[in-house]
C-alpha atoms as a PDB file:
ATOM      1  CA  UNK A   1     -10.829  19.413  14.204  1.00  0.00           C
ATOM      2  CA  UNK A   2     -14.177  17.768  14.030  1.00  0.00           C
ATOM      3  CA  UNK A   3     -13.705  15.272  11.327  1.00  0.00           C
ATOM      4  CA  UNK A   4     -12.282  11.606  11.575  1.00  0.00           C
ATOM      5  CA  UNK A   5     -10.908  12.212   8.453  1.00  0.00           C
ATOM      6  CA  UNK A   6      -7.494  13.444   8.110  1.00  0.00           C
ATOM      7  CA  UNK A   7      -3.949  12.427   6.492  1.00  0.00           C
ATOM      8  CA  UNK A   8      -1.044  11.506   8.053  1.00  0.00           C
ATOM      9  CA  UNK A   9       2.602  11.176   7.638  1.00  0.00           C
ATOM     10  CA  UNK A  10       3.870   8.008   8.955  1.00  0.00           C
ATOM     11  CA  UNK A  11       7.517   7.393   9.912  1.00  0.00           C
ATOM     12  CA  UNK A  12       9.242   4.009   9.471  1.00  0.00           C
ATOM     13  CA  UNK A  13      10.460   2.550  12.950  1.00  0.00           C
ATOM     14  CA  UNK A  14      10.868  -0.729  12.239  1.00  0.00           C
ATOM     15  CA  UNK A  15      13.888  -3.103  13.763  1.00  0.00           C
ATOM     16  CA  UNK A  16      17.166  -4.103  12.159  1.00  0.00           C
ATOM     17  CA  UNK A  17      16.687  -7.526  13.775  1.00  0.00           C
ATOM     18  CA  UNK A  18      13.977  -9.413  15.053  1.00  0.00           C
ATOM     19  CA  UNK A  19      12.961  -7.940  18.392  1.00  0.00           C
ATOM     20  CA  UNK A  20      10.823  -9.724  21.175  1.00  0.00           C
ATOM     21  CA  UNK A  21       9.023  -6.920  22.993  1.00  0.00           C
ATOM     22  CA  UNK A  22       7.824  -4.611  19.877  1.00  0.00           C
ATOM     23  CA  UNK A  23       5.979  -1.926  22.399  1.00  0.00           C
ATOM     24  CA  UNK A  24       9.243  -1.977  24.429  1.00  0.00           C
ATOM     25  CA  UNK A  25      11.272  -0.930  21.234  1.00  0.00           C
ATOM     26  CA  UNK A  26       8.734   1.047  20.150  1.00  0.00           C
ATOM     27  CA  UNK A  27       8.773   3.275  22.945  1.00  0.00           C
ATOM     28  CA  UNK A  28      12.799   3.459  24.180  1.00  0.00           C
ATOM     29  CA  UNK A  29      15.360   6.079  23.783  1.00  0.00           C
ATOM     30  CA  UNK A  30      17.037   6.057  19.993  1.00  0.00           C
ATOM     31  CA  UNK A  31      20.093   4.469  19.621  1.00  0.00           C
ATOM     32  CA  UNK A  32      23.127   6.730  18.307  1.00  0.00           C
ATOM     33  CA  UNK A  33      23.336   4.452  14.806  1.00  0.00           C
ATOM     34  CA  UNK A  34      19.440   5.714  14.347  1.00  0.00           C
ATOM     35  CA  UNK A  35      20.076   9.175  15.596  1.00  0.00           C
ATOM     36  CA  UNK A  36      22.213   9.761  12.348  1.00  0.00           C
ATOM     37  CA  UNK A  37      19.269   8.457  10.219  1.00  0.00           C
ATOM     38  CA  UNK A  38      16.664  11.170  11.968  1.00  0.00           C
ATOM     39  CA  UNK A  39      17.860  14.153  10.373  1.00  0.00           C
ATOM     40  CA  UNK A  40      17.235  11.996   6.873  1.00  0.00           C
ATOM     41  CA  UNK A  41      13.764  10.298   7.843  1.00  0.00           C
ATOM     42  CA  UNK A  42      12.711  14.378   8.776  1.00  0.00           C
ATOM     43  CA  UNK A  43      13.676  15.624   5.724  1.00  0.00           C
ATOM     44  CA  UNK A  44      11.787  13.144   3.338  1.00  0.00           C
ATOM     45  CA  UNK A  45       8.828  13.457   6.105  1.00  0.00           C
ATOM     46  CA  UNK A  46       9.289  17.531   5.203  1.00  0.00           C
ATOM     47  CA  UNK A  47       9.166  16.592   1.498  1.00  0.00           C
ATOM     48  CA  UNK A  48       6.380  14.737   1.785  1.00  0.00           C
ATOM     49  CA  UNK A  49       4.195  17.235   3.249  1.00  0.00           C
ATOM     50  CA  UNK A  50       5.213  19.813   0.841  1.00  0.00           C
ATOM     51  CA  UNK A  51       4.020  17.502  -1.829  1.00  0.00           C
ATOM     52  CA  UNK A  52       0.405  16.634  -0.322  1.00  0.00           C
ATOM     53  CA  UNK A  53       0.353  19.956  -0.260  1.00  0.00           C
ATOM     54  CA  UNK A  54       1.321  21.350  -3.452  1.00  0.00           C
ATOM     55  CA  UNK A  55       0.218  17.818  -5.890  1.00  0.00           C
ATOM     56  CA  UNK A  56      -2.298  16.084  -3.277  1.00  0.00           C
ATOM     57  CA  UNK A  57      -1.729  13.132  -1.228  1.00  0.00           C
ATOM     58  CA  UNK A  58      -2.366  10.250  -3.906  1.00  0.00           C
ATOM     59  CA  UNK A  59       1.249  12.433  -5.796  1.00  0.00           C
ATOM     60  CA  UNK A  60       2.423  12.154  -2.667  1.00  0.00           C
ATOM     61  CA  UNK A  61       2.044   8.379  -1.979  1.00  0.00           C
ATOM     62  CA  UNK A  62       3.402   7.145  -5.161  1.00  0.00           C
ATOM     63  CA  UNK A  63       6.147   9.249  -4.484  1.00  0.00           C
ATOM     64  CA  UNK A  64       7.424   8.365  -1.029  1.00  0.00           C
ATOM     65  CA  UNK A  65       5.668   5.182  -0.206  1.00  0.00           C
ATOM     66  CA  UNK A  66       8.225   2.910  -1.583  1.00  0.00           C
ATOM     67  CA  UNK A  67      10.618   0.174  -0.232  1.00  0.00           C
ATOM     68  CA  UNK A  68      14.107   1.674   0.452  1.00  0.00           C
ATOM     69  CA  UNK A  69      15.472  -1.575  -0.256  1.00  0.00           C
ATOM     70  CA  UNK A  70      14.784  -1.698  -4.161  1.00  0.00           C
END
């Protein structure tokens, strides 16, 4: 591309519990409970994009960069 500069479109990963090998869970096989959240964490991912795209990326990350939990 020739340029350090670029955006990306990260994707939460992070454990349910407390895990002691982060790299190890990091780079295993998905478990079926997080299977059934892919489709979901794809879509918003898609969503995203389309907004960088169409609004620009700050749009974007006041948007989708946001704590599930509240």
């Amino acid at each position: 591309m020739g340029t350090q500069e670029f955006l990306r479109v990260r994707l939460g990963v992070g454990p349910d519990k407390k895990v002691s090998d982060g790299a190890k869970y990091l780079l295993s096989p998905f478990r079926k409970a997080q299977l059934k959240l892919l489709d979901e964490i794809l879509d918003a991912a898609s969503d995203a994009v389309r907004v960088i795209l169409k609004d620009g990326p700050a749009v974007a990350m006041n948007r989708f960069n946001r704590d599930p939990e509240k």
